[in-house]
N, C-alpha and C. Protein backbone atom coordinates (compact mmCIF):
# COMPACT_ATOMS: atom_id res chain seq x y z
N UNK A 1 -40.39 8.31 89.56
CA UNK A 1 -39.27 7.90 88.75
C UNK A 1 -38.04 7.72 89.65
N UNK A 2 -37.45 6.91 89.44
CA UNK A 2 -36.24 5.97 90.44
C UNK A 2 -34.90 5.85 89.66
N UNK A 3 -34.30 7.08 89.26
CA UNK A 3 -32.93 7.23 88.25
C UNK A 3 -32.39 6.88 89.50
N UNK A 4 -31.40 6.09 88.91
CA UNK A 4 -30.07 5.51 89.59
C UNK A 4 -28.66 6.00 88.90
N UNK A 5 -27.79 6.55 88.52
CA UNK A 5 -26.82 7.16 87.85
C UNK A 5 -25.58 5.72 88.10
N UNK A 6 -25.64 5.29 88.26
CA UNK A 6 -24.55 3.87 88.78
C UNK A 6 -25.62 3.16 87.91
N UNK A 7 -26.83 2.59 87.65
CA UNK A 7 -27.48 1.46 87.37
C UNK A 7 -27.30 2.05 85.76
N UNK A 8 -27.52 3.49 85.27
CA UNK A 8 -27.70 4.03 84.17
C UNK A 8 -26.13 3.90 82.82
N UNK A 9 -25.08 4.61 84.15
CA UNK A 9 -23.91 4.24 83.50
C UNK A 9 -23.50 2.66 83.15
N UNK A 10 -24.00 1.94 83.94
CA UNK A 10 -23.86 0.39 83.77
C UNK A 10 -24.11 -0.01 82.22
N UNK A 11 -25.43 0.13 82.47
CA UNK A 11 -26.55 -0.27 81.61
C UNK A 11 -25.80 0.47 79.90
N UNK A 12 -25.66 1.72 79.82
CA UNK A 12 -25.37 2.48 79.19
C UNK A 12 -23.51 2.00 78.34
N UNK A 13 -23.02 1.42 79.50
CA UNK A 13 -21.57 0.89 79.31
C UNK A 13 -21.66 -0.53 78.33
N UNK A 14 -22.55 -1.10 78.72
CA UNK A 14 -22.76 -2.88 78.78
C UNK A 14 -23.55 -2.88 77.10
N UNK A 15 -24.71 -1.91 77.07
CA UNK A 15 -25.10 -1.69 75.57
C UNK A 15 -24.28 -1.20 74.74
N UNK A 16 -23.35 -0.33 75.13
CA UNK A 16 -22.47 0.29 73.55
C UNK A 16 -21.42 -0.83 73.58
N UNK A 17 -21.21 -1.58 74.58
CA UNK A 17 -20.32 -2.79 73.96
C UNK A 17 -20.79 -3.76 73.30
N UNK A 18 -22.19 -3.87 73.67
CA UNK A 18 -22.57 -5.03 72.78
C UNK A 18 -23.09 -4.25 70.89
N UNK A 19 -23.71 -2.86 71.24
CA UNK A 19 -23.92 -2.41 70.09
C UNK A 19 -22.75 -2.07 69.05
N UNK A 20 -21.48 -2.09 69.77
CA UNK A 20 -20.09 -1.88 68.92
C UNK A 20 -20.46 -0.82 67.78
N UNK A 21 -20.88 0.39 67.79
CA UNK A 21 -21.49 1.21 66.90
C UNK A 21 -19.81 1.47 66.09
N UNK A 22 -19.04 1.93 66.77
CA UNK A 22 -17.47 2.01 66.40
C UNK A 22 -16.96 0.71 65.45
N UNK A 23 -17.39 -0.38 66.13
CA UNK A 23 -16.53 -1.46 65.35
C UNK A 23 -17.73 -1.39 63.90
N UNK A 24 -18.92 -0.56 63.89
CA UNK A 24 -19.51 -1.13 62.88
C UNK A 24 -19.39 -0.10 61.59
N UNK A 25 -18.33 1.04 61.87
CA UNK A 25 -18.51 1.72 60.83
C UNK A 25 -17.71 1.54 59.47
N UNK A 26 -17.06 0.58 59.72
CA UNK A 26 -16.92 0.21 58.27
C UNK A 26 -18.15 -0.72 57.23
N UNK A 27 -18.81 -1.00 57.79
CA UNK A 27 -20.10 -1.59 57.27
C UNK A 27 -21.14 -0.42 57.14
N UNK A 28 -20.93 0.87 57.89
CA UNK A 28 -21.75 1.49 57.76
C UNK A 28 -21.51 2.65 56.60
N UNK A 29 -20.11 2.60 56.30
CA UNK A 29 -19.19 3.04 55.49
C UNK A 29 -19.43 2.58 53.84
N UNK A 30 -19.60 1.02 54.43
CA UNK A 30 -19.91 -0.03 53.21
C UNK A 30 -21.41 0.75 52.66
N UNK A 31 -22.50 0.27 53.34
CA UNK A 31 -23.92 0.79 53.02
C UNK A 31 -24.01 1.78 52.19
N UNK A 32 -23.48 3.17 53.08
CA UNK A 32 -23.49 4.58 52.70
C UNK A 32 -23.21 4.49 50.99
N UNK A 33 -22.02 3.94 51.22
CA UNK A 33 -21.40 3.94 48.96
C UNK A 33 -22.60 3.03 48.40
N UNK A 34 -22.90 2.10 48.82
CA UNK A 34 -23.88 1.04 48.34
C UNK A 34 -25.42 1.75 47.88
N UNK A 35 -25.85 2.40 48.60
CA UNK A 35 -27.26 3.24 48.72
C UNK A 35 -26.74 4.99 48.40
N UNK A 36 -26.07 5.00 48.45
CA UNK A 36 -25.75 6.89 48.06
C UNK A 36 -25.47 7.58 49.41
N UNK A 37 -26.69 7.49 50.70
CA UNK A 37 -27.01 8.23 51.58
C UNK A 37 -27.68 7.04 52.96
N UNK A 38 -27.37 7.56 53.62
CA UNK A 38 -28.04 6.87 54.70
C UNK A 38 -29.15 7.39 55.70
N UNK A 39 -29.86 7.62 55.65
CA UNK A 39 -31.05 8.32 56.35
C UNK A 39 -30.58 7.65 58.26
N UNK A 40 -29.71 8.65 58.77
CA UNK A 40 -29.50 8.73 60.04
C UNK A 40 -30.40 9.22 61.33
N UNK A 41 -31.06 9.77 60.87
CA UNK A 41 -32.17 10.04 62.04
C UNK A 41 -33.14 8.66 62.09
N UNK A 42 -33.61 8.67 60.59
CA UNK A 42 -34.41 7.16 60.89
C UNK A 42 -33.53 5.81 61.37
N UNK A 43 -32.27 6.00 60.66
CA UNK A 43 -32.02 4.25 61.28
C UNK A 43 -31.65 4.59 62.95
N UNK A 44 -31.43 5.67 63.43
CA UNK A 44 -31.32 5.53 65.32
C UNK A 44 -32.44 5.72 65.40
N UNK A 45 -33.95 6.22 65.29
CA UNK A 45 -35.53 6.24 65.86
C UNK A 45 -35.35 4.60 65.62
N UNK A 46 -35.43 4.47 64.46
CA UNK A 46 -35.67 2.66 64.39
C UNK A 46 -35.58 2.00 65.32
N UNK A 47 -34.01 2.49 65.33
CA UNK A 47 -33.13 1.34 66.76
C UNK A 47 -33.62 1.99 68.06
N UNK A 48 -34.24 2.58 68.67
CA UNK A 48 -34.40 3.21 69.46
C UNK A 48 -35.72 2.32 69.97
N UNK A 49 -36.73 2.71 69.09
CA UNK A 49 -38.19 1.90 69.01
C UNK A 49 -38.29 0.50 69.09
N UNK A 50 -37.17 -0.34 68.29
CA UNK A 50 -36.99 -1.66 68.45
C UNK A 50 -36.58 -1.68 69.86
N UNK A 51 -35.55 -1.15 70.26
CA UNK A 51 -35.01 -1.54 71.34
C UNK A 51 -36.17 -1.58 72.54
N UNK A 52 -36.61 -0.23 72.70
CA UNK A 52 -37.64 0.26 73.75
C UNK A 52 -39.21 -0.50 73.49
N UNK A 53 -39.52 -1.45 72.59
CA UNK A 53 -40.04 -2.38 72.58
C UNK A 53 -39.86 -3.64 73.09
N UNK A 54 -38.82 -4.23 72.43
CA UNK A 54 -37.95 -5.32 72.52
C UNK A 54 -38.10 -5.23 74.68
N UNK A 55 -37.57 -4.19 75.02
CA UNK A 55 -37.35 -4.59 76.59
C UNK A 55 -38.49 -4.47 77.02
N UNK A 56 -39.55 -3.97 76.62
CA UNK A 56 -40.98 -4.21 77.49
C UNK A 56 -41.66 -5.40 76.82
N UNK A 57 -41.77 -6.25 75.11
CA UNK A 57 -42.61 -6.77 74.81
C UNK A 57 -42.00 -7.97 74.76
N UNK A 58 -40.46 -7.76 74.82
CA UNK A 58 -39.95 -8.78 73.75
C UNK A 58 -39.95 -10.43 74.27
N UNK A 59 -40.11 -10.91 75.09
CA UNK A 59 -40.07 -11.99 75.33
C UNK A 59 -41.78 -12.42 75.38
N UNK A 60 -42.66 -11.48 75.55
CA UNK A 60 -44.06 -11.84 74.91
C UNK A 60 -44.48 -12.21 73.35
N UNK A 61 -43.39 -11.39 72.52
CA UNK A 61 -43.29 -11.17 71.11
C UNK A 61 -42.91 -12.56 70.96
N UNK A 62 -41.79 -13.15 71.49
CA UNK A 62 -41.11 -14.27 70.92
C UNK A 62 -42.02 -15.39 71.74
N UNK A 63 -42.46 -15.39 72.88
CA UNK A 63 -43.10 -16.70 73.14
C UNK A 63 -44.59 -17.23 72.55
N UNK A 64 -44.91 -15.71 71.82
CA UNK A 64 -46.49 -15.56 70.90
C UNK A 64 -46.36 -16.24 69.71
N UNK A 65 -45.04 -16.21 69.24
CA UNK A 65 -44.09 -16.69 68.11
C UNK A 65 -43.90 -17.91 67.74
N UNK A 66 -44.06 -18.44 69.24
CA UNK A 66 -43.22 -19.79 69.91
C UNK A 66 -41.65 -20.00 69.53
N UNK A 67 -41.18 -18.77 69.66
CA UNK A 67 -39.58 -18.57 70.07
C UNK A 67 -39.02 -18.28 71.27
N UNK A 68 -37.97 -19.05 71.20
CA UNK A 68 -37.06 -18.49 73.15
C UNK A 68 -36.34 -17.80 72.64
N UNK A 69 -35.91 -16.62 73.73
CA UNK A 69 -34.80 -15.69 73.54
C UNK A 69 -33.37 -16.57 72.75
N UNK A 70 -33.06 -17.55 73.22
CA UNK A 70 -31.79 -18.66 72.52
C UNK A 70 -32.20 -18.81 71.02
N UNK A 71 -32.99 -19.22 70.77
CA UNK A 71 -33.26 -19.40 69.08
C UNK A 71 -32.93 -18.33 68.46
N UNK A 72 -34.06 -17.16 68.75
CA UNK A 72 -33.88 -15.96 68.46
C UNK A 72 -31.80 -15.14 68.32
N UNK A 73 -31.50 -15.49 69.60
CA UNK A 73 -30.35 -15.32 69.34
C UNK A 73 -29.09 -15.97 68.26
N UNK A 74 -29.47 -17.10 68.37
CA UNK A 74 -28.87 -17.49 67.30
C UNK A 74 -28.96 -17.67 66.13
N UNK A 75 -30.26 -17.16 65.77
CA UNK A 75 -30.49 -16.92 64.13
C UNK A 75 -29.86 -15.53 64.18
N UNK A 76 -29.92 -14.29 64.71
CA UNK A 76 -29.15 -13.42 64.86
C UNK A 76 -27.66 -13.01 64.92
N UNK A 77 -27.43 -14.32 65.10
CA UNK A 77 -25.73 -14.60 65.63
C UNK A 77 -25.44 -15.28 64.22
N UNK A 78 -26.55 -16.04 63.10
CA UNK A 78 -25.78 -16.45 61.90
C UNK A 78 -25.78 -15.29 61.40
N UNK A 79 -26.80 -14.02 61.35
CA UNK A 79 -26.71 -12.86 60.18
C UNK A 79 -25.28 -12.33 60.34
N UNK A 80 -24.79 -12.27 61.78
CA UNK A 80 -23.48 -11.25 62.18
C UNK A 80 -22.54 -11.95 61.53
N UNK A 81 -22.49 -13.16 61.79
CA UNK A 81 -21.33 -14.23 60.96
C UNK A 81 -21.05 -14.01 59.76
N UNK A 82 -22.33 -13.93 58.68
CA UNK A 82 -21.86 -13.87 57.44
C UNK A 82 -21.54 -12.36 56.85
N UNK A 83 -22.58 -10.98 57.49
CA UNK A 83 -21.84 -9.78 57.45
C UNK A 83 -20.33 -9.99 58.22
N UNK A 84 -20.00 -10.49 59.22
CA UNK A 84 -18.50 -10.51 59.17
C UNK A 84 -17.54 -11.08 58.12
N UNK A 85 -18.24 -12.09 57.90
CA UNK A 85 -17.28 -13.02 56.69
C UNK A 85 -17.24 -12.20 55.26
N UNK A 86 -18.05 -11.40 55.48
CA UNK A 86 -18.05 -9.87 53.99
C UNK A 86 -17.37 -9.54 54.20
N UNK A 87 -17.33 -8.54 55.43
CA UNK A 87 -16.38 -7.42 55.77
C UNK A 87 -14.33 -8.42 56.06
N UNK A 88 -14.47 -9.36 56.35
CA UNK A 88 -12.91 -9.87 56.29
C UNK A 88 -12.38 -10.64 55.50
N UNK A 89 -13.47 -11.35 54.26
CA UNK A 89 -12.85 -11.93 52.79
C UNK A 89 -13.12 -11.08 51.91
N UNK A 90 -13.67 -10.05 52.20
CA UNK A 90 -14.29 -8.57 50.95
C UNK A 90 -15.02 -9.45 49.64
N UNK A 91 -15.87 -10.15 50.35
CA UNK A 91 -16.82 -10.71 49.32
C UNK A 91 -18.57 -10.60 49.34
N UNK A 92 -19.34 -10.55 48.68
CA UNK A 92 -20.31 -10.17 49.01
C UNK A 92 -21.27 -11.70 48.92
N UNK A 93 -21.93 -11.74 50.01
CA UNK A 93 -22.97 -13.31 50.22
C UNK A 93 -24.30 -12.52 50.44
N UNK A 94 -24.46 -11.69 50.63
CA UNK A 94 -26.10 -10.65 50.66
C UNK A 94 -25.81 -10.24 49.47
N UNK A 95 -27.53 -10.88 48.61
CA UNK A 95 -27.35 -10.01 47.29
C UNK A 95 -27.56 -8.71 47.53
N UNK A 96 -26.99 -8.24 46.36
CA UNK A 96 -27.04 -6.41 46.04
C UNK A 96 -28.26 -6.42 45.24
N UNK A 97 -28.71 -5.38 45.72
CA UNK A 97 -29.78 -4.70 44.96
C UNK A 97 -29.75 -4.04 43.56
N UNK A 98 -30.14 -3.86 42.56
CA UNK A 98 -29.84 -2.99 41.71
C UNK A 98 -29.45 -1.56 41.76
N UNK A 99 -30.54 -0.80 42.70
CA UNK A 99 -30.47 0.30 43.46
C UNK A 99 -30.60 -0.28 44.81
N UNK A 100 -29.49 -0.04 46.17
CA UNK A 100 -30.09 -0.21 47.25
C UNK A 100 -30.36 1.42 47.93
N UNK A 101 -31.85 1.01 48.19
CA UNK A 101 -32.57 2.47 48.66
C UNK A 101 -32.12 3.04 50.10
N UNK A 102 -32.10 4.15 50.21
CA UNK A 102 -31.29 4.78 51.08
C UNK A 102 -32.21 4.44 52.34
N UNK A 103 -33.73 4.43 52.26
CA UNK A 103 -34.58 4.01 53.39
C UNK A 103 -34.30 2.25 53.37
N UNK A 104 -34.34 1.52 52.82
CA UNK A 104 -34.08 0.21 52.91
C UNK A 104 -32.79 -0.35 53.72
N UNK A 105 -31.55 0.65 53.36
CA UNK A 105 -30.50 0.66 53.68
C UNK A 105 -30.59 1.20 55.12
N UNK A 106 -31.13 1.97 55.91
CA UNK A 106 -31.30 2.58 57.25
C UNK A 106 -31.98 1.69 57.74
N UNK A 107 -32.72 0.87 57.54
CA UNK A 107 -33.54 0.04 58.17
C UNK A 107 -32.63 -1.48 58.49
N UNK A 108 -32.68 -2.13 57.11
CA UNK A 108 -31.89 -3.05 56.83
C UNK A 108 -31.45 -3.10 56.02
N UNK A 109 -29.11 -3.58 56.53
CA UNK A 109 -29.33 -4.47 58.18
C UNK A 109 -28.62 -3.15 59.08
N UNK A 110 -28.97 -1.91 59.10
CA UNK A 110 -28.33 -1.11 59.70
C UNK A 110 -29.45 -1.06 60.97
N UNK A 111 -30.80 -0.60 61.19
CA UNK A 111 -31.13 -0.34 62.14
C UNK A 111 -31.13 -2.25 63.16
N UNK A 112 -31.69 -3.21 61.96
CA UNK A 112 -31.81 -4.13 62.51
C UNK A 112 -30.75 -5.31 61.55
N UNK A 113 -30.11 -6.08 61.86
CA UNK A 113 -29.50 -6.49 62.80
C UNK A 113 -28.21 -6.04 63.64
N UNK A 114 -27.87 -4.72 62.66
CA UNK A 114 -26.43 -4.19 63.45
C UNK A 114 -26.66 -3.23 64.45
N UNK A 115 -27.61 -2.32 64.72
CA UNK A 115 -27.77 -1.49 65.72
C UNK A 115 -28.59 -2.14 66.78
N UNK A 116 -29.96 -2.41 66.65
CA UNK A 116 -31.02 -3.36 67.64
C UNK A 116 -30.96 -4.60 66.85
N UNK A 117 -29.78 -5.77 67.08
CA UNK A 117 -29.58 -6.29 66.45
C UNK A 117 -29.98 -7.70 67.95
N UNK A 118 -29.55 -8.96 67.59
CA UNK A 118 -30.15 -10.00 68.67
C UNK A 118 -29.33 -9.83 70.21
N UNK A 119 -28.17 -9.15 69.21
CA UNK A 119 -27.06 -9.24 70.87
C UNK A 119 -27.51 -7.88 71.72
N UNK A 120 -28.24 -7.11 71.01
CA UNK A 120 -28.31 -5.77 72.16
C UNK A 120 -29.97 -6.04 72.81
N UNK A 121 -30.43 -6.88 71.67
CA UNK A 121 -31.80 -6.60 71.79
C UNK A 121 -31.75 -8.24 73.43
N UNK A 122 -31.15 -9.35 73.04
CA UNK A 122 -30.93 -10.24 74.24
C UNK A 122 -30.17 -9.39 75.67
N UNK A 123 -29.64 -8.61 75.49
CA UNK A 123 -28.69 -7.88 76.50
C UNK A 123 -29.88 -6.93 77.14
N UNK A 124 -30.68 -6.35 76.63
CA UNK A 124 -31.89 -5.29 77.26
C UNK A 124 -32.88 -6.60 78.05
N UNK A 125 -32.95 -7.73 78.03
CA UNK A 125 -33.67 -8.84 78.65
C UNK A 125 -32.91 -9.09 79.90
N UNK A 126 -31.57 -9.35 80.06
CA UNK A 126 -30.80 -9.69 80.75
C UNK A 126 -30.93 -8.13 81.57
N UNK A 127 -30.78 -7.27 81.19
CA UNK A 127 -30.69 -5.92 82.53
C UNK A 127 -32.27 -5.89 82.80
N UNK A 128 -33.11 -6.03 82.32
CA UNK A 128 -34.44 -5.98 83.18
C UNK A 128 -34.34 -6.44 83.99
N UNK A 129 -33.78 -7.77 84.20
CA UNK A 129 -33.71 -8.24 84.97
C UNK A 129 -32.81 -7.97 86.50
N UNK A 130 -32.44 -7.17 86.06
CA UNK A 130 -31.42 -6.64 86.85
C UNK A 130 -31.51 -4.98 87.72
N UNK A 131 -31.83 -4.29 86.32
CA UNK A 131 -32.14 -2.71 86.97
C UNK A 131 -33.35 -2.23 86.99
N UNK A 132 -33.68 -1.10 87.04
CA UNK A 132 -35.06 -0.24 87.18
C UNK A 132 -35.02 -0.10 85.22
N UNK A 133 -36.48 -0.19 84.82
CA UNK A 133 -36.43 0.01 83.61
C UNK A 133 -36.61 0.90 83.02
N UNK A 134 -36.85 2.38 84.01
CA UNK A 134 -36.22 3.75 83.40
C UNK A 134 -34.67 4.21 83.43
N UNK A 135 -34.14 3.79 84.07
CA UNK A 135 -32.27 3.35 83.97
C UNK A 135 -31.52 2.82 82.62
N UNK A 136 -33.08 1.76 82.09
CA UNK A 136 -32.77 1.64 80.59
C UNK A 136 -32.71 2.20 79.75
N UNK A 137 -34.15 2.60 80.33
CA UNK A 137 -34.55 3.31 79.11
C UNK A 137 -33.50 4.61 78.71
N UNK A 138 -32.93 5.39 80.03
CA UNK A 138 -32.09 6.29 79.52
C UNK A 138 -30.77 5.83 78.99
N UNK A 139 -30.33 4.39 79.32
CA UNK A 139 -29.37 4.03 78.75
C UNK A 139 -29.42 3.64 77.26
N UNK A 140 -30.63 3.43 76.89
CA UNK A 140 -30.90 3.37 75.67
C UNK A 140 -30.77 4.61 74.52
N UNK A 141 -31.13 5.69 74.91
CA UNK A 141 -31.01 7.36 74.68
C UNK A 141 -29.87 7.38 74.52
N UNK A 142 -28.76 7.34 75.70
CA UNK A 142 -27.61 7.77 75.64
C UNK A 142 -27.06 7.08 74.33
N UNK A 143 -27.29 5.82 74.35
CA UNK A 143 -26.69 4.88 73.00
C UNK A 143 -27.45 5.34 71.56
N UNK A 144 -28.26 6.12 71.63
CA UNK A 144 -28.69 5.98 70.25
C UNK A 144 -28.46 7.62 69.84
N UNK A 145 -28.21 8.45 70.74
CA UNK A 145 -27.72 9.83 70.37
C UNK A 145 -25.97 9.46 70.25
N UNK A 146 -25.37 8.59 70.88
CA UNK A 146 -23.99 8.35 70.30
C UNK A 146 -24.50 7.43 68.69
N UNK A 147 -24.96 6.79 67.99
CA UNK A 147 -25.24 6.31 67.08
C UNK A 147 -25.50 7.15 66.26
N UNK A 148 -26.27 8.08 66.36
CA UNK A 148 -27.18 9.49 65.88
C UNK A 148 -25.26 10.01 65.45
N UNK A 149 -24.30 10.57 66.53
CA UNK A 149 -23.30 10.86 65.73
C UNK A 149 -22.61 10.53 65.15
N UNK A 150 -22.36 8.86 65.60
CA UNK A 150 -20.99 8.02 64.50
C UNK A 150 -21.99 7.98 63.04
N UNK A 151 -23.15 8.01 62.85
CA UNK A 151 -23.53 7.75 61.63
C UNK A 151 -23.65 9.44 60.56
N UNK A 152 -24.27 10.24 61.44
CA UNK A 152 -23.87 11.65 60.98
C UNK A 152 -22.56 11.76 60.80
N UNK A 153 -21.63 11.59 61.34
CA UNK A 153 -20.03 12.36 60.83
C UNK A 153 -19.46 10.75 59.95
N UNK A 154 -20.31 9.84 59.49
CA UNK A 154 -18.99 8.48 59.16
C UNK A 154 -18.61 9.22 57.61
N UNK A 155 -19.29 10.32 57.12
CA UNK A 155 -18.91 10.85 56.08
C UNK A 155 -17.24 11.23 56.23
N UNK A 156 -17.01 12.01 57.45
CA UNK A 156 -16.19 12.70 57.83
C UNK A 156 -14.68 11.57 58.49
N UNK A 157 -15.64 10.72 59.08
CA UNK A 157 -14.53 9.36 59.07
C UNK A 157 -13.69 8.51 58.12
N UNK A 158 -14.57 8.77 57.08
CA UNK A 158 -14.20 7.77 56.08
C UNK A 158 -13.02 8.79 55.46
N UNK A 159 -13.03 9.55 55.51
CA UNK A 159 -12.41 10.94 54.45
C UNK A 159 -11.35 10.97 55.63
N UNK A 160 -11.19 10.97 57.02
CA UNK A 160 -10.06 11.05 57.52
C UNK A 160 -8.98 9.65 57.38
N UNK A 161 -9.88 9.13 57.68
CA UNK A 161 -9.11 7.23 57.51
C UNK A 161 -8.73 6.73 55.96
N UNK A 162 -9.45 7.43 54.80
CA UNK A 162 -8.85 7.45 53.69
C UNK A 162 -9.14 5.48 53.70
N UNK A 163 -8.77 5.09 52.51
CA UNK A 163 -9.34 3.58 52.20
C UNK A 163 -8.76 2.66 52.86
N UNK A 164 -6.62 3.06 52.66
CA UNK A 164 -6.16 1.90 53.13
C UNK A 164 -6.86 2.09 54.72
N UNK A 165 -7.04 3.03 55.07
CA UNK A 165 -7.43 3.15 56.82
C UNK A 165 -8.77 1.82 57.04
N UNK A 166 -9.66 2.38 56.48
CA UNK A 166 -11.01 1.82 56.11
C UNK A 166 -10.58 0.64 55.82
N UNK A 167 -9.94 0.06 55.03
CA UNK A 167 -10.18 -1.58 55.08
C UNK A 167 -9.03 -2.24 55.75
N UNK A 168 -8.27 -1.60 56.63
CA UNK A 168 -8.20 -2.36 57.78
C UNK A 168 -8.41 -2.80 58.83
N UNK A 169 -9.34 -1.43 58.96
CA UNK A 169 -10.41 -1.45 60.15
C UNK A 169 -11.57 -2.34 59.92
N UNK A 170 -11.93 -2.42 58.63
CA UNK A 170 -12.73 -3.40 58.38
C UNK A 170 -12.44 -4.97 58.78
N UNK A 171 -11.27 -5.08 58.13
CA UNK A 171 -10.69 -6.59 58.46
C UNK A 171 -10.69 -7.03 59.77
N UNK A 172 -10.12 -5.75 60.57
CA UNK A 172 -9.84 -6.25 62.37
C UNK A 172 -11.78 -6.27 62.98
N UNK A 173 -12.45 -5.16 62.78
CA UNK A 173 -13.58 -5.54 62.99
C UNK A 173 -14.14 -6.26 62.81
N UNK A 174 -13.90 -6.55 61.43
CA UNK A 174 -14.72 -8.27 61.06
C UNK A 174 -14.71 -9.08 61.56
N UNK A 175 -13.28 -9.55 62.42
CA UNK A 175 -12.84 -10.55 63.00
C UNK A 175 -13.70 -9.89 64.48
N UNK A 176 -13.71 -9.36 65.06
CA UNK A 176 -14.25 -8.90 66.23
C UNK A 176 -15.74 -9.35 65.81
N UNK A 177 -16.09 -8.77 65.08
CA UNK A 177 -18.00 -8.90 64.60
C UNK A 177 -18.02 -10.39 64.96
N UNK A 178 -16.77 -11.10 64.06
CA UNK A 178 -17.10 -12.84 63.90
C UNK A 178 -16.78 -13.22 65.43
N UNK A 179 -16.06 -12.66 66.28
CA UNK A 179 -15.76 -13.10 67.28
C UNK A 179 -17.06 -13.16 68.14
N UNK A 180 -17.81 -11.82 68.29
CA UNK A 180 -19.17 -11.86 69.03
C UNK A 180 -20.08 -12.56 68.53
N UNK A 181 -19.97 -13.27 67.02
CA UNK A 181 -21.27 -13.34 66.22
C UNK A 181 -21.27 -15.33 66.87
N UNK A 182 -19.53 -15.26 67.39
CA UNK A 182 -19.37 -17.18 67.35
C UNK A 182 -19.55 -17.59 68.52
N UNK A 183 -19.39 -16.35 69.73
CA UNK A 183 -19.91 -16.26 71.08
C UNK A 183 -21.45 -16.13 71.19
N UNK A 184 -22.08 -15.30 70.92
CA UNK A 184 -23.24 -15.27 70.73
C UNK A 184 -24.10 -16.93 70.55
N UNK A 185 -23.37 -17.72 69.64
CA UNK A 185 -24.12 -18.61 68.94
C UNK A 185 -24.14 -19.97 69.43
N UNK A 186 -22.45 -19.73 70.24
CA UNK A 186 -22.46 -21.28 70.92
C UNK A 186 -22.94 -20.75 72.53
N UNK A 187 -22.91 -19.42 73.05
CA UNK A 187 -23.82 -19.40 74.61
C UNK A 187 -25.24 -20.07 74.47
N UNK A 188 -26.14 -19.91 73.18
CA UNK A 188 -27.04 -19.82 73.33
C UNK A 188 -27.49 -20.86 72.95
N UNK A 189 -26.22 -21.58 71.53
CA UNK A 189 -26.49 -22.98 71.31
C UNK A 189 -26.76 -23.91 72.80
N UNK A 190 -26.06 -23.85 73.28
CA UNK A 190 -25.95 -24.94 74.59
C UNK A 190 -26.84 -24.66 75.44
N UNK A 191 -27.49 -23.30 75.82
CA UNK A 191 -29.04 -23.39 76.25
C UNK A 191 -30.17 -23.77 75.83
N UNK A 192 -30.04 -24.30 74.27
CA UNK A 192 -30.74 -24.39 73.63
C UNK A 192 -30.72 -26.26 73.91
N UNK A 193 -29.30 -26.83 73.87
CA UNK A 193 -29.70 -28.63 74.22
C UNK A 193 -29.50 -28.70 75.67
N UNK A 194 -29.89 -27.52 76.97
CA UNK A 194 -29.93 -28.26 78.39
C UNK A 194 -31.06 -27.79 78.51
């Protein structure tokens, strides 16, 4: 085993920016009231398993598929768009469920597309390429035990930030979500016509 502590912090830095677990807790805020409860251990194993798949299979997965990482990304990059366009016109374009189930709700779109979502899951392709892939793998850990707590305490967040807090954080995140979701879509658009 070949830990690198420079390749790990990298790796580890570069995923929680793209996973924005922070910018996502007002959506995760959203869910929680929506479903009652959020089953937090399962939606970080989820994301954990996707992810730690995703970097060993995933470009076998998608070319078995007959998908490129670019497609893939940008169908990923429309889901973020329109959860942003929720979270900053406070309108809802994903139907609601009658009951949404607290396991349905941990899964999806919390484990997948907002936690191992296209931008973290394209970003673990791009560092293979780059580092040792036990460097990931612990950078992956580190990100999903910080996930493991913003989703355990968002009880405790929401109750400090109180509503007006919460939906302004929502609004500025949204715009951030839409900002990555419009980056995301035209990088990959334009690899997609050269």
């Amino acid at each position: 085993m070949n830990l690198n502590f420079k390749e790990i912090a990298t790796a580890t830095m570069v995923l929680f920016a793209v996973i924005d677990i922070i910018g996502s807790i007002p959506i995760i805020i959203n869910l929680r009231e929506k479903a009652g409860h959020i089953n937090s251990g399962k939606a970080s194993i989820i994301a954990a398993v996707l992810m730690t798949l995703f970097l060993f299979l995933g470009e076998s997965i998608l070319r078995l598929i007959g998908i490129n990482v670019n497609e893939f990304a940008v169908a990923g990059a429309l889901i973020l768009f329109f959860i942003a366009l929720e979270m900053i016109l406070g309108i809802t374009l994903f139907k609601d469920e009658e009951h949404t189930s607290p396991d349905l709700a941990s899964i999806f779109p919390l484990a997948f597309p907002l936690l191992a979502g296209p931008g973290s899951l394209t970003t673990l392709l791009s560092l293979r390429a780059e580092y040792q892939t036990e460097n990931i793998i612990v950078a992956i850990i580190v990100n999903i035990v910080v996930i493991f707590i913003v989703l355990k305490t968002s009880a405790r967040i929401q109750r400090f930030l109180g509503k007006n807090g919460i939906a302004v954080i929502q609004k500025v995140f949204g715009v951030i979500l839409l900002a990555i979701a419009v980056k995301l879509f035209t990088s990959n658009i334009q690899e997609l016509f050269n």
